[in-house]
N, C-alpha and C. Protein backbone atom coordinates (compact mmCIF):
# COMPACT_ATOMS: atom_id res chain seq x y z
N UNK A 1 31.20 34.07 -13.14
CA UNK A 1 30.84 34.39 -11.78
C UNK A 1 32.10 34.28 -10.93
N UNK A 2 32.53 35.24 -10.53
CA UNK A 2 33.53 35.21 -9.24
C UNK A 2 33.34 34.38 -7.73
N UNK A 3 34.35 33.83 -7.46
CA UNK A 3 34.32 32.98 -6.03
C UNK A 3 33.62 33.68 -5.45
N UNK A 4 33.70 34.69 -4.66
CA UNK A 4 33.23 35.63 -3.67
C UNK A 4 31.58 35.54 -3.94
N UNK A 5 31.13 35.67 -5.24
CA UNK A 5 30.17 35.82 -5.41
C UNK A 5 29.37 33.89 -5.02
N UNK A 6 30.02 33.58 -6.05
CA UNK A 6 29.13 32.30 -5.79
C UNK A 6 29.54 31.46 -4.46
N UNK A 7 30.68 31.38 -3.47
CA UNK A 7 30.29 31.95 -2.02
C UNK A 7 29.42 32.57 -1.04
N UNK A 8 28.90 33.43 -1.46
CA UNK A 8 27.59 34.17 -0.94
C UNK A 8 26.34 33.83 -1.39
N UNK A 9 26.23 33.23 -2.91
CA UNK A 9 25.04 32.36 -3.08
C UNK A 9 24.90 31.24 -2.42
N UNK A 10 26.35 30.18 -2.05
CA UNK A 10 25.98 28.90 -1.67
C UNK A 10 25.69 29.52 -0.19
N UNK A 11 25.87 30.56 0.50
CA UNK A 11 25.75 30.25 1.75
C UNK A 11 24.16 31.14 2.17
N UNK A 12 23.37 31.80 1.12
CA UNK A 12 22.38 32.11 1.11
C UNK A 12 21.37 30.58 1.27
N UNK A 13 22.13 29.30 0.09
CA UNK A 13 21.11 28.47 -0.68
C UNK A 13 21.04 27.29 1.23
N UNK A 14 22.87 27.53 1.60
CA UNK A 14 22.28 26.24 2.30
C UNK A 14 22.22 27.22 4.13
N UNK A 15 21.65 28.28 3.85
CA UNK A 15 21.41 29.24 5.28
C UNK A 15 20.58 28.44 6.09
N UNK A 16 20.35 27.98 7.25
CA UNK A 16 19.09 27.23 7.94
C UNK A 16 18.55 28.08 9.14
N UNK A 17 18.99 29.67 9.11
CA UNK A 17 17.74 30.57 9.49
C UNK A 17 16.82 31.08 8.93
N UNK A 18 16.54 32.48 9.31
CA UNK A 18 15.09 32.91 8.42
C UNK A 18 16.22 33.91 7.45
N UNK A 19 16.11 33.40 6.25
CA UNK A 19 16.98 34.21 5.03
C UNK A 19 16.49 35.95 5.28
N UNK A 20 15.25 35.98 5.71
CA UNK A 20 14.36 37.49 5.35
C UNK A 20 15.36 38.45 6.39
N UNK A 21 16.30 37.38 7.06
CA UNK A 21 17.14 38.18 8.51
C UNK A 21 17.81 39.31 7.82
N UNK A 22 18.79 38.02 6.61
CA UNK A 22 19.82 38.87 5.69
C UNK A 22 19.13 40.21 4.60
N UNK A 23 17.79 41.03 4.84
CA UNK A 23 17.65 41.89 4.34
C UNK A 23 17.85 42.13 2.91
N UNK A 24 17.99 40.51 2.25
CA UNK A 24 17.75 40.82 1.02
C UNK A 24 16.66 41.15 -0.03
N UNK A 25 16.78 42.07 -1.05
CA UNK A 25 15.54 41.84 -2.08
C UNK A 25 15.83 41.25 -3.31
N UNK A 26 14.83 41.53 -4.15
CA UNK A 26 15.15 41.05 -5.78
C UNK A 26 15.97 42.04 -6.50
N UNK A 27 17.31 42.34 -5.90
CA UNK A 27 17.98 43.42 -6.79
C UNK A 27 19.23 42.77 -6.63
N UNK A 28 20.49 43.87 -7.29
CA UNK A 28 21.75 43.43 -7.74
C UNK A 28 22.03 44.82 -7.63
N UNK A 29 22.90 44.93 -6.21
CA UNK A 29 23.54 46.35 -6.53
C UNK A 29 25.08 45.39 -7.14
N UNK A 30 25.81 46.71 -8.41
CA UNK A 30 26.61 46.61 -8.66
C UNK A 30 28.04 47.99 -9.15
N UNK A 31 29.22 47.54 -8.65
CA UNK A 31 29.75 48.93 -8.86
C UNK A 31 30.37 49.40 -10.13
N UNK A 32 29.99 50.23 -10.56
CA UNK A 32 30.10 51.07 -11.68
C UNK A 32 31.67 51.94 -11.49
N UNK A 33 32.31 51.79 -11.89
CA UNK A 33 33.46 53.00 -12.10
C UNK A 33 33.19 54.04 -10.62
N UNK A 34 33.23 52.74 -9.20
CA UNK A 34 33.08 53.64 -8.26
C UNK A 34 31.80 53.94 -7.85
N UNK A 35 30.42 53.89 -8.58
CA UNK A 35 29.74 54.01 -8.70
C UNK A 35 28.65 53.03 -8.24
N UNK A 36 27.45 52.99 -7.35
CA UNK A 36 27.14 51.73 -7.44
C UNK A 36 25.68 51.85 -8.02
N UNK A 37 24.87 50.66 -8.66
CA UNK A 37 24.14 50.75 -9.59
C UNK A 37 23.30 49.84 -8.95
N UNK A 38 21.93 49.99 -8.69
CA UNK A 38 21.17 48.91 -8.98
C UNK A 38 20.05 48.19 -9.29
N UNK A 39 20.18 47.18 -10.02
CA UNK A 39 19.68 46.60 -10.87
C UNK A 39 18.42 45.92 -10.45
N UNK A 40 17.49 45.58 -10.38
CA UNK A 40 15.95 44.67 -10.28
C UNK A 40 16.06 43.39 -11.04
N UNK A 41 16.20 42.53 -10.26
CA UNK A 41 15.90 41.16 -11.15
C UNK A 41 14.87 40.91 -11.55
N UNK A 42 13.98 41.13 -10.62
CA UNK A 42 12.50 40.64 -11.16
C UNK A 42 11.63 42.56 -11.25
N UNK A 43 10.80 42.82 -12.03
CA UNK A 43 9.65 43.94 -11.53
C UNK A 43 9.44 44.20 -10.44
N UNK A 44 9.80 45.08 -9.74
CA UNK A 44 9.38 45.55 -8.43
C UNK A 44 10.25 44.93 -7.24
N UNK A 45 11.63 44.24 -7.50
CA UNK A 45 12.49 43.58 -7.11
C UNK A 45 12.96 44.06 -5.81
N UNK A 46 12.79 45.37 -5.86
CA UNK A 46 13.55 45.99 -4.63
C UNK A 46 12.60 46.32 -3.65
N UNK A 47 11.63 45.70 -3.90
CA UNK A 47 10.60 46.01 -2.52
C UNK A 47 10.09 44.33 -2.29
N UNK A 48 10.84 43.40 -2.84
CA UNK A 48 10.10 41.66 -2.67
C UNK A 48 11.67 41.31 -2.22
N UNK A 49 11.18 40.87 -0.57
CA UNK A 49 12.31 40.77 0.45
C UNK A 49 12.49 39.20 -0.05
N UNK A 50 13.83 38.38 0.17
CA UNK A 50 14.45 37.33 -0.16
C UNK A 50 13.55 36.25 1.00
N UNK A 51 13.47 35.69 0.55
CA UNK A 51 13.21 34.41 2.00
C UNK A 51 13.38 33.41 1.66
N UNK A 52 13.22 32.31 2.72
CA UNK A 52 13.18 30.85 2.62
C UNK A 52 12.71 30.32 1.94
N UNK A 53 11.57 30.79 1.68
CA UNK A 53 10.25 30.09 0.28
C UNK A 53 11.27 30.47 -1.14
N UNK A 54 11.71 31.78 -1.32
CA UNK A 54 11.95 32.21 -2.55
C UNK A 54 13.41 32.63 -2.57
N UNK A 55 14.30 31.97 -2.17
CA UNK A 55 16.06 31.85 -1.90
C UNK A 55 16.26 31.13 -3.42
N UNK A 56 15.69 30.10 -3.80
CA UNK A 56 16.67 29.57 -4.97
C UNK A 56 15.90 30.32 -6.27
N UNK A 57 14.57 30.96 -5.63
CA UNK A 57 14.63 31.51 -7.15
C UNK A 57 15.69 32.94 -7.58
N UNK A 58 15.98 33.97 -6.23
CA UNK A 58 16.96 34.94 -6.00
C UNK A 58 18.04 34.43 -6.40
N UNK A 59 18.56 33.20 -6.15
CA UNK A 59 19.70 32.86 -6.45
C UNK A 59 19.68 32.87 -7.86
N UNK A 60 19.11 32.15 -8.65
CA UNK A 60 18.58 31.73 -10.26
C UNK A 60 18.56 33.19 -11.12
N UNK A 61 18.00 34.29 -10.48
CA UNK A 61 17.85 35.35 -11.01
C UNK A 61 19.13 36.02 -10.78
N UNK A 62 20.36 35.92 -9.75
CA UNK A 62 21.08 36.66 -9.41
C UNK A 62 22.33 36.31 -11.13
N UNK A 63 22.51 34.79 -10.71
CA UNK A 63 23.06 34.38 -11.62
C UNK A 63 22.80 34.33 -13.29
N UNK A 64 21.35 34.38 -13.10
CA UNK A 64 20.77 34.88 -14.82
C UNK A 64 21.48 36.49 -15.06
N UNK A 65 21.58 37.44 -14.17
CA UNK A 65 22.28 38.51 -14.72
C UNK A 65 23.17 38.70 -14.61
N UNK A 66 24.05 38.29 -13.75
CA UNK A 66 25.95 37.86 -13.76
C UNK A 66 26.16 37.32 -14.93
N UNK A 67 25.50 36.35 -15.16
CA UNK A 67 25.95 35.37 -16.29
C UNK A 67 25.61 35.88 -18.10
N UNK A 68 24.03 36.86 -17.78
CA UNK A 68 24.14 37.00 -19.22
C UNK A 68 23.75 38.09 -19.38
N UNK A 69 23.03 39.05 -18.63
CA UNK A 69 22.79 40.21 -18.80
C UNK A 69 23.73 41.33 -18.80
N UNK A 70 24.12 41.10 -17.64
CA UNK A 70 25.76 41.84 -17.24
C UNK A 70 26.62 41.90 -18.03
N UNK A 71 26.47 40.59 -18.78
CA UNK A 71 27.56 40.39 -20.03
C UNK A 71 27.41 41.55 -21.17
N UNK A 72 26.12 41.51 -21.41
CA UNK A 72 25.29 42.01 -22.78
C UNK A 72 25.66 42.93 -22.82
N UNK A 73 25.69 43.96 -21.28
CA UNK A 73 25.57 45.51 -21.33
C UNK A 73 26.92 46.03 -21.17
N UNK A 74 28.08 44.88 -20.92
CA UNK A 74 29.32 45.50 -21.07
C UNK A 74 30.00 45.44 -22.82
């Protein structure tokens, strides 16, 4: 996992507004040869907005595919 990246997780994990501000969902855009790609962490990922309740599981899932999925498919 790159600084930048796990930078933007810690400041998702310790955010003390409404996370749902930052417009995140359950996805992983990522860039492809220029290209950007993206990925669903969970089923239906890109329509289940990030929030306060469900921040460390986004986080958990972000890093489950940085860490091993991402790996797999390169």
């Amino acid at each position: 996992m790159d600084s930048e990246l796990y930078k933007n997780l810690t400041y998702i994990k310790y955010f003390e507004g409404d996370v749902s501000d930052l417009d995140l969902t359950f996805s992983y855009d990522q860039d492809v040869l220029g290209r950007i790609q993206t990925h669903e962490l969970i089923q239906g990922g890109r329509g289940i907005l990030v929030n306060s309740e469900n921040k460390i599981s986004y986080i958990h899932h972000v890093a489950q595919f940085v860490l091993h999925t991402q790996i797999k498919e390169q």
